[in-house]
PDB file of N, CA and C in Angstrom:
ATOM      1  N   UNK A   1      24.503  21.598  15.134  1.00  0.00           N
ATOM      2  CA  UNK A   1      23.863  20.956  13.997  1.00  0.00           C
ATOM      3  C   UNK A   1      22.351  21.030  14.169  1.00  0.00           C
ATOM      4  N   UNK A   2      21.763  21.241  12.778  1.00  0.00           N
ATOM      5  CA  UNK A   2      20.264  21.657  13.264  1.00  0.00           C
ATOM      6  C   UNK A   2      19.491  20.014  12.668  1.00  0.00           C
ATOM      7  N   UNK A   3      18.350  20.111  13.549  1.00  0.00           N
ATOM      8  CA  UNK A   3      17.769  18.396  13.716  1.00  0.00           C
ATOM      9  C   UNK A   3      17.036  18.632  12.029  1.00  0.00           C
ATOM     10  N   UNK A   4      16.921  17.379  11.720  1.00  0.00           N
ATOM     11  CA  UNK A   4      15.940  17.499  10.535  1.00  0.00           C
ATOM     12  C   UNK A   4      14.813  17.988  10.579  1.00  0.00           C
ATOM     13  N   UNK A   5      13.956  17.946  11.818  1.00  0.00           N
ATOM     14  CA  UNK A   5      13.019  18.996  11.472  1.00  0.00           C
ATOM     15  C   UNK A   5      12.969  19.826  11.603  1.00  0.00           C
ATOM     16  N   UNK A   6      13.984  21.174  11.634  1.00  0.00           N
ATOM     17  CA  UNK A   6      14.008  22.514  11.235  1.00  0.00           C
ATOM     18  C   UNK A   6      14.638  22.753  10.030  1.00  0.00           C
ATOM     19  N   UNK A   7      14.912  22.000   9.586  1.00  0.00           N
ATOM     20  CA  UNK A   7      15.501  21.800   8.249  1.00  0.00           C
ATOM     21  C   UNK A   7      14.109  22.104   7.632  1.00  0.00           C
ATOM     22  N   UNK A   8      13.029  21.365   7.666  1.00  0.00           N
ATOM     23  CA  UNK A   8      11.919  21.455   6.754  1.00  0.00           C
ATOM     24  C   UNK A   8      10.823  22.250   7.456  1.00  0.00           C
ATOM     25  N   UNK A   9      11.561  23.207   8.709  1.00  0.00           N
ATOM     26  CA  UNK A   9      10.155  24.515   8.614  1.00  0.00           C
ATOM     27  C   UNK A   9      11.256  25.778   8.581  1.00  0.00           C
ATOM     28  N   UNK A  10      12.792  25.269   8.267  1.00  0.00           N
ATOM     29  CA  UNK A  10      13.240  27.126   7.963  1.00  0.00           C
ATOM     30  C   UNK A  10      12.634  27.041   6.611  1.00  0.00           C
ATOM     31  N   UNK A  11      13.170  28.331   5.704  1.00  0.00           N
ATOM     32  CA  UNK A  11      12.660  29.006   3.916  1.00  0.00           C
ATOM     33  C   UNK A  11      13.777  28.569   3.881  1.00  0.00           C
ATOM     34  N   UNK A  12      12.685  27.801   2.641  1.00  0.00           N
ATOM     35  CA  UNK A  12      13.582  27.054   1.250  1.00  0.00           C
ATOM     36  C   UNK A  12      14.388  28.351   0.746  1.00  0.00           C
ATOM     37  N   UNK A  13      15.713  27.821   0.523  1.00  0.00           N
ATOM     38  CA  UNK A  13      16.696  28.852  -0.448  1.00  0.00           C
ATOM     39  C   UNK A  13      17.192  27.857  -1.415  1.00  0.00           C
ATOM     40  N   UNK A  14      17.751  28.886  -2.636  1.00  0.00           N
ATOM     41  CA  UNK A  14      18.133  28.350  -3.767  1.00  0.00           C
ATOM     42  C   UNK A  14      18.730  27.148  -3.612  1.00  0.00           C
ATOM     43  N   UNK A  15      20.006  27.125  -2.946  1.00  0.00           N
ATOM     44  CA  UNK A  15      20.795  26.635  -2.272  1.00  0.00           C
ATOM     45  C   UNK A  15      20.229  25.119  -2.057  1.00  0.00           C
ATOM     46  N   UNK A  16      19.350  25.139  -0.654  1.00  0.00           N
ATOM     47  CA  UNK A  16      18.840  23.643  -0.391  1.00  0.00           C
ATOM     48  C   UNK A  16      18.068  23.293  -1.436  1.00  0.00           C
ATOM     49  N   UNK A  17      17.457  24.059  -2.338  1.00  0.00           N
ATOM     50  CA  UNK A  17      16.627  23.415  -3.292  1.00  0.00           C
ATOM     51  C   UNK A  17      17.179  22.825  -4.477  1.00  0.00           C
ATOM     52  N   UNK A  18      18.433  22.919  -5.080  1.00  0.00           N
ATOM     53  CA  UNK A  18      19.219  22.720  -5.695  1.00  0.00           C
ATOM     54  C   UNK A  18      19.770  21.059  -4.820  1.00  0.00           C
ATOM     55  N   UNK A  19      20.358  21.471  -3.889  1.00  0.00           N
ATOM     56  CA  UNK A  19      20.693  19.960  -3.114  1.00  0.00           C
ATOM     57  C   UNK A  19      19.777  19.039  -3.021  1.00  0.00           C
ATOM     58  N   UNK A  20      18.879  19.653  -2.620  1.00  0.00           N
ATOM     59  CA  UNK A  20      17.431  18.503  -2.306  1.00  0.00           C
ATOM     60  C   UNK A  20      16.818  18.008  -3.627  1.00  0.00           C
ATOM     61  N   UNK A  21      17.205  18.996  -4.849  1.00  0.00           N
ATOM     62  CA  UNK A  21      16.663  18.271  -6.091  1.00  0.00           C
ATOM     63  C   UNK A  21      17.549  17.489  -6.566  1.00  0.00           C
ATOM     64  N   UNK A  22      19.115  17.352  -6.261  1.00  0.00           N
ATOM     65  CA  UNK A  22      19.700  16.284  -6.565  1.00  0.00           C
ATOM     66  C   UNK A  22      19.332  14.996  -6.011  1.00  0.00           C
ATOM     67  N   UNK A  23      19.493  15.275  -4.567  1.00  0.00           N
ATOM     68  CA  UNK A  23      19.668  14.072  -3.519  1.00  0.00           C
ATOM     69  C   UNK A  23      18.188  13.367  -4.088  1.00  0.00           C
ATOM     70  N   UNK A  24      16.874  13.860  -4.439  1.00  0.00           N
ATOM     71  CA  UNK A  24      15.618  13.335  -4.760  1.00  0.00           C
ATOM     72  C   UNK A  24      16.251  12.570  -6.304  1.00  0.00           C
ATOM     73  N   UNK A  25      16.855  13.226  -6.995  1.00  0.00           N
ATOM     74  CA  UNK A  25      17.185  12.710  -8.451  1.00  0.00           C
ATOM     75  C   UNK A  25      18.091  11.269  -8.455  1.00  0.00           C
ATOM     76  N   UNK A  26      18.832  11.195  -7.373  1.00  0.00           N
ATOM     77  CA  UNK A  26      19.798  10.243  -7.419  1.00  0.00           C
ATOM     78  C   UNK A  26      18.636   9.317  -6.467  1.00  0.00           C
ATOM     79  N   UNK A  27      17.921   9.723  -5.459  1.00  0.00           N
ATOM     80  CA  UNK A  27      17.387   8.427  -4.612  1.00  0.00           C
ATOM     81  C   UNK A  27      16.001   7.804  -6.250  1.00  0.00           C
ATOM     82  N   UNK A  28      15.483   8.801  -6.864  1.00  0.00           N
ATOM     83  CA  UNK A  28      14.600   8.238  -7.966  1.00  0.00           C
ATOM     84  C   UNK A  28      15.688   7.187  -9.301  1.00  0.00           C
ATOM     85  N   UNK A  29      16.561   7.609  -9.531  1.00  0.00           N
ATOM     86  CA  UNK A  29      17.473   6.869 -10.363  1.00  0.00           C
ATOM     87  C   UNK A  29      17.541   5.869 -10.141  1.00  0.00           C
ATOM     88  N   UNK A  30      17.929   5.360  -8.569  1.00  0.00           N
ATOM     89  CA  UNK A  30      18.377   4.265  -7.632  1.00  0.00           C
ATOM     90  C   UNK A  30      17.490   3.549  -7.905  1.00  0.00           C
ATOM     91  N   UNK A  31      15.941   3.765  -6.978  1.00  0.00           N
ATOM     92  CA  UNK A  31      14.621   2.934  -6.998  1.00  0.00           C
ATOM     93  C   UNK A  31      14.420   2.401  -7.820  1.00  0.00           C
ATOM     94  N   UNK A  32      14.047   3.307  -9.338  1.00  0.00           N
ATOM     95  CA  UNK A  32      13.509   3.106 -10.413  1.00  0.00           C
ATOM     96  C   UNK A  32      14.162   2.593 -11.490  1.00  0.00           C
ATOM     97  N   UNK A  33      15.497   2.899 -11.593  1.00  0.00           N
ATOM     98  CA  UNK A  33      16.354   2.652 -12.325  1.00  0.00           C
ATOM     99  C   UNK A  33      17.191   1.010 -11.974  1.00  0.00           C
ATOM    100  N   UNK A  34      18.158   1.502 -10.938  1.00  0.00           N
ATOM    101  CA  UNK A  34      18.986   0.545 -10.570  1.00  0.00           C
ATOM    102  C   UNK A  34      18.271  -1.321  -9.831  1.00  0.00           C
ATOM    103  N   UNK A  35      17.672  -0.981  -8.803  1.00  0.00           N
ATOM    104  CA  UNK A  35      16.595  -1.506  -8.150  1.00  0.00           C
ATOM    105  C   UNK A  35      16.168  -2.781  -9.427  1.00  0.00           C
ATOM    106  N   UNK A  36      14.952  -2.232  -9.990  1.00  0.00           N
ATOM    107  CA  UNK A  36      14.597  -3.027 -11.302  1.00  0.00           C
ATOM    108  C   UNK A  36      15.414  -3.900 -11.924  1.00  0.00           C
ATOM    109  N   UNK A  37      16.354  -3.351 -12.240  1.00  0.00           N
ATOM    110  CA  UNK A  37      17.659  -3.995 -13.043  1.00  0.00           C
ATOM    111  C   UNK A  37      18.312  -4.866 -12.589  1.00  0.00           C
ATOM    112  N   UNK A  38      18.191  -4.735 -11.131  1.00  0.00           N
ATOM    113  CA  UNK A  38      19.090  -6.053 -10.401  1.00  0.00           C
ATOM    114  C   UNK A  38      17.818  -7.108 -10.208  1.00  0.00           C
ATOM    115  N   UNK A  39      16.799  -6.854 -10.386  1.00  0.00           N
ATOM    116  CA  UNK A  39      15.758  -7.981 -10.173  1.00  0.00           C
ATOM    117  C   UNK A  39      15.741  -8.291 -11.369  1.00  0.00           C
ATOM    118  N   UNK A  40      15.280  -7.576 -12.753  1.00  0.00           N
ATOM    119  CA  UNK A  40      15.349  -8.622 -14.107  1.00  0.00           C
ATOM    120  C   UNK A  40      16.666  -9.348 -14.160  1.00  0.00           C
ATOM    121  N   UNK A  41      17.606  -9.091 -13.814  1.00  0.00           N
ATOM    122  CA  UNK A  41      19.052  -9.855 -13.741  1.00  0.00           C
ATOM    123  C   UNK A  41      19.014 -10.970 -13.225  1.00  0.00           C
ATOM    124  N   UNK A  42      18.733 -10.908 -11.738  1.00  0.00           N
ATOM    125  CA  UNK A  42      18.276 -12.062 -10.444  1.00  0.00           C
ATOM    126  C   UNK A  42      17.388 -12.968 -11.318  1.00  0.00           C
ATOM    127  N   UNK A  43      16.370 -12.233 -12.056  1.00  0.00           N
ATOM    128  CA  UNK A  43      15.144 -13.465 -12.202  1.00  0.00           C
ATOM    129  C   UNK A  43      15.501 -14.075 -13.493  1.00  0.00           C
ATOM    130  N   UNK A  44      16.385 -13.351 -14.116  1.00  0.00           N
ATOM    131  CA  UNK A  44      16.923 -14.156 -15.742  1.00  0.00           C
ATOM    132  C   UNK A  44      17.551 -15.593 -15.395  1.00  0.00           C
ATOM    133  N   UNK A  45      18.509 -15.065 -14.438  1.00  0.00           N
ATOM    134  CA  UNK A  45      19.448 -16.072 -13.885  1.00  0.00           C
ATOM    135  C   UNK A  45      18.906 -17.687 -12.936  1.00  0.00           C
ATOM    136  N   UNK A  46      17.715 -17.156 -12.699  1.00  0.00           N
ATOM    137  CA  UNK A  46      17.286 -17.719 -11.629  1.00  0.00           C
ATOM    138  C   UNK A  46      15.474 -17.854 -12.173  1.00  0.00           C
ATOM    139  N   UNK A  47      15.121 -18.318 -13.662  1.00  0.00           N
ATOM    140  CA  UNK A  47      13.886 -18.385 -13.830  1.00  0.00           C
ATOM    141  C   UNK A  47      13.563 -19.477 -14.245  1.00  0.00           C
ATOM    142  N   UNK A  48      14.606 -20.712 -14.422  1.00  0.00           N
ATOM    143  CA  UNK A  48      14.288 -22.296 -14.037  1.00  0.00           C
ATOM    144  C   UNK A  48      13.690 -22.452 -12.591  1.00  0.00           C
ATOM    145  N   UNK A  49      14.383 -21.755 -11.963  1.00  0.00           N
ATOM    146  CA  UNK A  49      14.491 -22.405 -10.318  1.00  0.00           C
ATOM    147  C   UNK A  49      12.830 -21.831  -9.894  1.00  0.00           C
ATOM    148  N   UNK A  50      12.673 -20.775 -10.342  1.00  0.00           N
ATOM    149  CA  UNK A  50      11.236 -19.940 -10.254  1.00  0.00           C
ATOM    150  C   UNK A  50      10.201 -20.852 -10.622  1.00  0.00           C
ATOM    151  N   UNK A  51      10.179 -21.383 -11.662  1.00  0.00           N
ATOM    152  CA  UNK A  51       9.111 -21.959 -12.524  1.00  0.00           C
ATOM    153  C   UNK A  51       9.230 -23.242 -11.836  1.00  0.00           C
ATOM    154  N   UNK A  52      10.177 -24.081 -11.213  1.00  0.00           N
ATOM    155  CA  UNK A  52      10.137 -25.308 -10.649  1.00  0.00           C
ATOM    156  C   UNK A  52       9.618 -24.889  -9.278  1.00  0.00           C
ATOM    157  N   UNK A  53       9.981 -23.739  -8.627  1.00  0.00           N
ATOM    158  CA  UNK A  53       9.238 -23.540  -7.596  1.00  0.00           C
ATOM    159  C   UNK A  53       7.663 -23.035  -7.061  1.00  0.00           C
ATOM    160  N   UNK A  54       7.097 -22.469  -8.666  1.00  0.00           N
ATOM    161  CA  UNK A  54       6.177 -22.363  -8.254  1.00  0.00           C
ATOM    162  C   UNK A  54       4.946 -23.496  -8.580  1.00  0.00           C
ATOM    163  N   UNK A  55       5.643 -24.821  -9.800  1.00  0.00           N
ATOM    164  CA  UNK A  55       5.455 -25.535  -9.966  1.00  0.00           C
ATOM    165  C   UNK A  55       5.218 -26.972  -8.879  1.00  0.00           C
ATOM    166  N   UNK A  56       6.337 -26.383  -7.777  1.00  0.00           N
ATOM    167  CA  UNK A  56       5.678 -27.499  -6.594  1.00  0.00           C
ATOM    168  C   UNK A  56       4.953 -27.003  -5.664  1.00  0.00           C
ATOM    169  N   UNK A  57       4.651 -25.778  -5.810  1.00  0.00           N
ATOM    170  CA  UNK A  57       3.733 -24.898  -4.625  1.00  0.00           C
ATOM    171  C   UNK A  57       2.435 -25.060  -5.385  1.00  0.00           C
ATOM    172  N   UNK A  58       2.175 -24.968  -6.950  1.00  0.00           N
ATOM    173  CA  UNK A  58       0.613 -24.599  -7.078  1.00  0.00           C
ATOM    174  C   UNK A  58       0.173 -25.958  -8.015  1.00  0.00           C
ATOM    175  N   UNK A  59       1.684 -26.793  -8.241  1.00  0.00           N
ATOM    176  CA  UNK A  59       0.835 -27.977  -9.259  1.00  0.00           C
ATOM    177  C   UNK A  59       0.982 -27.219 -10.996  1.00  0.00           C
ATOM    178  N   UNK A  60       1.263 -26.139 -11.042  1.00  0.00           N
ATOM    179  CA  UNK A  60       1.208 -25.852 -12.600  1.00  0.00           C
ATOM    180  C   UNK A  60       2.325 -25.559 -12.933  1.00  0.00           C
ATOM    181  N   UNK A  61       2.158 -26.376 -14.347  1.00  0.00           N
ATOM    182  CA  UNK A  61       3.664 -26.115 -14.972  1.00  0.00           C
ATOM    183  C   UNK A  61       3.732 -25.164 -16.155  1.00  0.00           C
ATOM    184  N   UNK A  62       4.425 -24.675 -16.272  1.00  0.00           N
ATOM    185  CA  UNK A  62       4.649 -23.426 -17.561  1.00  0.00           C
ATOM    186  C   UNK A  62       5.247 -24.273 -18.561  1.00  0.00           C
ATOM    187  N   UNK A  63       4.244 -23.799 -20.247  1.00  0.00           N
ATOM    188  CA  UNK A  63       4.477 -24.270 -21.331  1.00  0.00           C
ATOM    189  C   UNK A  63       5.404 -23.686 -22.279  1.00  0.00           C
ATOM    190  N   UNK A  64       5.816 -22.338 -21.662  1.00  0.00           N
ATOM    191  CA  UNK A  64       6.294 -21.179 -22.408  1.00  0.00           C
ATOM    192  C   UNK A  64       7.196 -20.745 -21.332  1.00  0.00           C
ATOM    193  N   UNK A  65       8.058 -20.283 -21.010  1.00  0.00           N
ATOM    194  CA  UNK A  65       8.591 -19.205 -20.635  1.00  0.00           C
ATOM    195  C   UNK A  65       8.226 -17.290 -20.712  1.00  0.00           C
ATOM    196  N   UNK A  66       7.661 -17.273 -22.051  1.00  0.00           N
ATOM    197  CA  UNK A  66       6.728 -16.329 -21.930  1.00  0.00           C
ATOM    198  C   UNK A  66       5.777 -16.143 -20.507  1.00  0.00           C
ATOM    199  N   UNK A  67       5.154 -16.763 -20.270  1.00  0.00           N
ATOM    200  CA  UNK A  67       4.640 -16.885 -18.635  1.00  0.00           C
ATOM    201  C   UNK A  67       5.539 -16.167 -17.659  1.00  0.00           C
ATOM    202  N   UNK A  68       6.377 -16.555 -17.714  1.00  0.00           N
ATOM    203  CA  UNK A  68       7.580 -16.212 -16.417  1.00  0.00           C
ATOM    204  C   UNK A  68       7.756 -14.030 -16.667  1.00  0.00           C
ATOM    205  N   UNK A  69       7.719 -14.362 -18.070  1.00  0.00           N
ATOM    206  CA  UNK A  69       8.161 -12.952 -18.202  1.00  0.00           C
ATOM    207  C   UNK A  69       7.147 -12.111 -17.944  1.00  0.00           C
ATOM    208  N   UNK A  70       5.724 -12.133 -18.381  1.00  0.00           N
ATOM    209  CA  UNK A  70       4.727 -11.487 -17.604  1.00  0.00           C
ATOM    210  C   UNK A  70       4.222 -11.440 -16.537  1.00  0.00           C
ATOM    211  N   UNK A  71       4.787 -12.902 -15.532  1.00  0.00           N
ATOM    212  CA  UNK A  71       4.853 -12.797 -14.273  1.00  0.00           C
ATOM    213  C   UNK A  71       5.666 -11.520 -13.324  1.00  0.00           C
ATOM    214  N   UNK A  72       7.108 -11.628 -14.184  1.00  0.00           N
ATOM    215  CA  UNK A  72       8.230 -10.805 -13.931  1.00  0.00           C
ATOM    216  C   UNK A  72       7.747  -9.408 -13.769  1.00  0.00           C
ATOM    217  N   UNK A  73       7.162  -9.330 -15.207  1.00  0.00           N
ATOM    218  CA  UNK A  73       7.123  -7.602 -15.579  1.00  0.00           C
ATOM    219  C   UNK A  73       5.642  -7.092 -14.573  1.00  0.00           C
ATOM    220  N   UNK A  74       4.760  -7.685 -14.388  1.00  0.00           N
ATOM    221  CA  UNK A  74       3.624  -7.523 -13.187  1.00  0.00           C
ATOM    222  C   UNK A  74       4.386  -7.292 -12.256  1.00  0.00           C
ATOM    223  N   UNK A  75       5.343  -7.916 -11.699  1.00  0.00           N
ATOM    224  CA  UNK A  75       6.049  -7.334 -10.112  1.00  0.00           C
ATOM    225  C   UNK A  75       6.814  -6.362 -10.591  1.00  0.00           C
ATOM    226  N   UNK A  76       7.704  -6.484 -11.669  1.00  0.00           N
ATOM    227  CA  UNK A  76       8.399  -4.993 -11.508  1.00  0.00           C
ATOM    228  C   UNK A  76       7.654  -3.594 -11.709  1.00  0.00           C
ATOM    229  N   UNK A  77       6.660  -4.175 -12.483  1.00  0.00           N
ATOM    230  CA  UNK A  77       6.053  -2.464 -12.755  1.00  0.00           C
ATOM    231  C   UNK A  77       4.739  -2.123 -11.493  1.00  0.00           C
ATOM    232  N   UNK A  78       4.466  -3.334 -10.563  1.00  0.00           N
ATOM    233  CA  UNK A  78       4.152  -3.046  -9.657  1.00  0.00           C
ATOM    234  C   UNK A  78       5.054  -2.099  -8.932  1.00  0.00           C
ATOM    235  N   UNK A  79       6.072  -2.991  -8.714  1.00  0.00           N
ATOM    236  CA  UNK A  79       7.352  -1.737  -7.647  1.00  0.00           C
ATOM    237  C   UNK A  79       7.565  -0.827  -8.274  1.00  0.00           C
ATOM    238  N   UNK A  80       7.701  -0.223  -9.798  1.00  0.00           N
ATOM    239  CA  UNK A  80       7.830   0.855  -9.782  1.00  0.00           C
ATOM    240  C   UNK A  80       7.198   1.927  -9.816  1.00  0.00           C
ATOM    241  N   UNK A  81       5.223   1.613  -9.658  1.00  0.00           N
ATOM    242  CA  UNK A  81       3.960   2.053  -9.374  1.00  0.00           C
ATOM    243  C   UNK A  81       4.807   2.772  -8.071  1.00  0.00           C
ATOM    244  N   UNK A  82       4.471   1.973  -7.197  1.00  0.00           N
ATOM    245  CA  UNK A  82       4.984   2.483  -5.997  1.00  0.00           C
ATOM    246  C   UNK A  82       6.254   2.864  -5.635  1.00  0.00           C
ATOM    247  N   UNK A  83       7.309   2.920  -5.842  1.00  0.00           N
ATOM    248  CA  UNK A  83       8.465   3.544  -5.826  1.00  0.00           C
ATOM    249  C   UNK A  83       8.381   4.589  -6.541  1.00  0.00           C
ATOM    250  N   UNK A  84       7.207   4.942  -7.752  1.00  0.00           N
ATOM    251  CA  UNK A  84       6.975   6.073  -8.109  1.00  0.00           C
ATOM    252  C   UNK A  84       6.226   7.332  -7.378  1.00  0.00           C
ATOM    253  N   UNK A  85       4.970   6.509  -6.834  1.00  0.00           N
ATOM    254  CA  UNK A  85       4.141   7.087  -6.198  1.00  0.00           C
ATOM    255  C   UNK A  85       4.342   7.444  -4.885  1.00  0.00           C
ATOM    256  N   UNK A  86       5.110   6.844  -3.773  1.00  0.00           N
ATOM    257  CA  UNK A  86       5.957   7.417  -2.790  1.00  0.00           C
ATOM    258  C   UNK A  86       6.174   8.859  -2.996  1.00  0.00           C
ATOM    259  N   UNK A  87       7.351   9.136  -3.724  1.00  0.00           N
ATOM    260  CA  UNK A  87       7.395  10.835  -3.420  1.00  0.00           C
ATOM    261  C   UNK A  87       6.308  11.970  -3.774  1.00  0.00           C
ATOM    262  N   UNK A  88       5.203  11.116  -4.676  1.00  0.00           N
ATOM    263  CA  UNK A  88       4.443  12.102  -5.139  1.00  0.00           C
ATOM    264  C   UNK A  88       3.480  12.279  -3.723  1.00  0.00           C
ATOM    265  N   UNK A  89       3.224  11.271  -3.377  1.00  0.00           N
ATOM    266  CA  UNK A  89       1.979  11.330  -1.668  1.00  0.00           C
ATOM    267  C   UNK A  89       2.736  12.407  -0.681  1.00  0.00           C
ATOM    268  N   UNK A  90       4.448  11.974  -1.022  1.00  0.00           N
ATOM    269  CA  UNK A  90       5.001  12.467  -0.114  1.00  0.00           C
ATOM    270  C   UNK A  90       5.449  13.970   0.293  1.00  0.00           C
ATOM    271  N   UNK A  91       5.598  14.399  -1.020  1.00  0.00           N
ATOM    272  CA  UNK A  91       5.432  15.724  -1.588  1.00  0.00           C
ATOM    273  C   UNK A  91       4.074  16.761  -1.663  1.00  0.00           C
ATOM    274  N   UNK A  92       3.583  15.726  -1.429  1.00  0.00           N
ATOM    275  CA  UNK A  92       1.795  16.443  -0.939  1.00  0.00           C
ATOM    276  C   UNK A  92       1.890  16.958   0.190  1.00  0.00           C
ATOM    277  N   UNK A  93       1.578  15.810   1.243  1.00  0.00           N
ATOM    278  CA  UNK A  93       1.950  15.984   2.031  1.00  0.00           C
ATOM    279  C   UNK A  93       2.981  16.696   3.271  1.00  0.00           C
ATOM    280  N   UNK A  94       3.941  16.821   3.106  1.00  0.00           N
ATOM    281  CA  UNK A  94       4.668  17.658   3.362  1.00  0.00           C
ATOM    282  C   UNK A  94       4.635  19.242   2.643  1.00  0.00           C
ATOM    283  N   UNK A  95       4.122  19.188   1.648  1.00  0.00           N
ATOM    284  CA  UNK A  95       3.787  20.622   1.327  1.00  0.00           C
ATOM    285  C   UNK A  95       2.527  21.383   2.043  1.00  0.00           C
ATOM    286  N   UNK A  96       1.671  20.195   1.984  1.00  0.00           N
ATOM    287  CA  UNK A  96      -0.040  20.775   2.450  1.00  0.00           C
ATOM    288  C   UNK A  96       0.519  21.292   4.242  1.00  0.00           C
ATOM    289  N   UNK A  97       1.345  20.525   4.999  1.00  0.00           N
ATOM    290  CA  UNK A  97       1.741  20.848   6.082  1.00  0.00           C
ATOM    291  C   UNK A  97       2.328  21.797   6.598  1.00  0.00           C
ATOM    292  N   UNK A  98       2.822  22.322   5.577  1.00  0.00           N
ATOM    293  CA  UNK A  98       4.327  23.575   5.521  1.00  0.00           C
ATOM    294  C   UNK A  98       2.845  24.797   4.703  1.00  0.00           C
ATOM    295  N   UNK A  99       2.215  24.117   4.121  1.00  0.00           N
ATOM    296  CA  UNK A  99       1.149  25.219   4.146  1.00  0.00           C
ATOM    297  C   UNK A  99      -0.003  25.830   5.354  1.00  0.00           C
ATOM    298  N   UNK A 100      -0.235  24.662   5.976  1.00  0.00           N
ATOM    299  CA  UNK A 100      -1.408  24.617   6.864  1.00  0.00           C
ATOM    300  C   UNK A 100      -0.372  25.378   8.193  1.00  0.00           C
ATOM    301  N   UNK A 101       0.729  25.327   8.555  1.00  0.00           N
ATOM    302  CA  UNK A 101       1.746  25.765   9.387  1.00  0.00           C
ATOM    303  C   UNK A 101       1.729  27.607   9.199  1.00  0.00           C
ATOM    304  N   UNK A 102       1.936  27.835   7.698  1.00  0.00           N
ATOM    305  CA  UNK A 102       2.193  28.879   7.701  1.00  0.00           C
ATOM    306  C   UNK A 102       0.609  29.893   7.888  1.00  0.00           C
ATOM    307  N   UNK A 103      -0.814  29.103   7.874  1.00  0.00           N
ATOM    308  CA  UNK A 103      -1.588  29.882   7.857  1.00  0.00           C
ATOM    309  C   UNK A 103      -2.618  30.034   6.289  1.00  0.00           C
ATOM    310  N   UNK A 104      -1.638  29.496   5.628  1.00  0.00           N
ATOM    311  CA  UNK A 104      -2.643  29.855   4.290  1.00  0.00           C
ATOM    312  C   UNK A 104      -3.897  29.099   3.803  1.00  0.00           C
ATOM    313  N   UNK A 105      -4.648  29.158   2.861  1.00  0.00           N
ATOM    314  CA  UNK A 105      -5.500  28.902   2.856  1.00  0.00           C
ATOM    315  C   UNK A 105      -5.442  28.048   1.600  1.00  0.00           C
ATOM    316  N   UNK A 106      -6.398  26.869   1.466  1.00  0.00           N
ATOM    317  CA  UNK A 106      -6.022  25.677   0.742  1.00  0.00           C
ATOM    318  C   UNK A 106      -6.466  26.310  -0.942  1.00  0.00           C
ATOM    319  N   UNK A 107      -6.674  24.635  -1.916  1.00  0.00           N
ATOM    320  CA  UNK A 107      -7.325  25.216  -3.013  1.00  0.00           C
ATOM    321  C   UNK A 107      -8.521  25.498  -3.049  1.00  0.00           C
ATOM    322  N   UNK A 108      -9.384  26.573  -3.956  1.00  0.00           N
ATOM    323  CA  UNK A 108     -10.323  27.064  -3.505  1.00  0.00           C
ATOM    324  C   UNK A 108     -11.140  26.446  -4.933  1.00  0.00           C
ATOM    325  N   UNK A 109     -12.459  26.350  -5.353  1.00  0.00           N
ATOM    326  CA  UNK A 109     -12.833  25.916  -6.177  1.00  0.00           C
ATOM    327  C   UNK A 109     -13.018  27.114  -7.174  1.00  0.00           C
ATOM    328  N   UNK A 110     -13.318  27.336  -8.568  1.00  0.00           N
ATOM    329  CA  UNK A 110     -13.579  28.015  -9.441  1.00  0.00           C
ATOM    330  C   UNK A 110     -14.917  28.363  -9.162  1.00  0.00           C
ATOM    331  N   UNK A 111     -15.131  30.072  -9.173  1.00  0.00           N
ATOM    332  CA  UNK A 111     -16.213  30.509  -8.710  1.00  0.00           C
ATOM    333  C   UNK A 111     -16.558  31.374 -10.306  1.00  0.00           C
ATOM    334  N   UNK A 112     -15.659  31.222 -11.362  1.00  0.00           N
ATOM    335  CA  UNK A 112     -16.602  31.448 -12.552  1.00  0.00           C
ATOM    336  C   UNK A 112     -15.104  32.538 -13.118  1.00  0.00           C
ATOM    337  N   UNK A 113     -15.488  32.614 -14.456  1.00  0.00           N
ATOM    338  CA  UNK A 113     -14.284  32.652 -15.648  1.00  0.00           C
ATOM    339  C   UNK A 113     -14.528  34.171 -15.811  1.00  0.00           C
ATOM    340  N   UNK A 114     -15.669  35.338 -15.317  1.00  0.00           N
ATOM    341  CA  UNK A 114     -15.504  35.877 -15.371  1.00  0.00           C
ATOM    342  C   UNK A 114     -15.620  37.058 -13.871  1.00  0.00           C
ATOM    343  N   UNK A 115     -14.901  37.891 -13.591  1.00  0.00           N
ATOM    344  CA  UNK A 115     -14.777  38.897 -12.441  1.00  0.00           C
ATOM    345  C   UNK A 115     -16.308  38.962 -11.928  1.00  0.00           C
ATOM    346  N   UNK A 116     -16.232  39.069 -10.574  1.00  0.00           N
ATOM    347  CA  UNK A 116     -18.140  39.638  -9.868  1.00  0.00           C
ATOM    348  C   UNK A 116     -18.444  38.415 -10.018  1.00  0.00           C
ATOM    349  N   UNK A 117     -18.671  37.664 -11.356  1.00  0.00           N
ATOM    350  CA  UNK A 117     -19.448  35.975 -11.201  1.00  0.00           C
ATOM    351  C   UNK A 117     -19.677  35.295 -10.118  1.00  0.00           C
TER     352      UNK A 117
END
């Protein structure tokens, strides 16, 4: 059995890239999708107990329930900032490496739109 890291310095083939774009599709579904959903659920169920609790921690009481929900939606779309942004750093990264490995040379800046320039 080969260790995971020769997994990610043999050549990509159709094959693993096809697998690896699932296995990435189902772990993004999960995060972004599933994840979320069990917390607006949790906090529906559980947004008396929230508002009384943060009511004896800070002294303020909510006039609206509206409150609770923009509290809510600030943390979830926080986590999904970052549960988004994870694979994108991560995908950098691991590419710039598998580049710098093989020798090549990075991005280069625009030296002009036309040839000789």
């Amino acid at each position: 059995m080969k260790s995971p890291r020769s997994l990610f310095e043999s050549e990509m083939t159709w094959a693993k890239a096809v697998i690896a774009g699932t296995l990435i599709t189902a772990i993004l579904v999960v995060t972004l999708g599933f994840i979320p959903s069990i917390f607006r659920y949790e906090w529906g169920k559980k947004s008396d107990d929230i508002a009384e609790f943060i009511k004896d921690k800070t002294g303020y009481e909510f006039k609206s329930s509206y409150t609770l929900v923009r509290i809510h939606d600030a943390i979830s779309m926080g986590y999904q900032t970052v549960a988004f942004a994870i694979p994108l750093v991560a995908t950098y990264v691991v590419l710039d490496r598998r580049r710098r490995r093989s020798g090549q040379r990075g991005p280069s800046g625009v030296k002009g739109y036309l040839p000789g320039k």
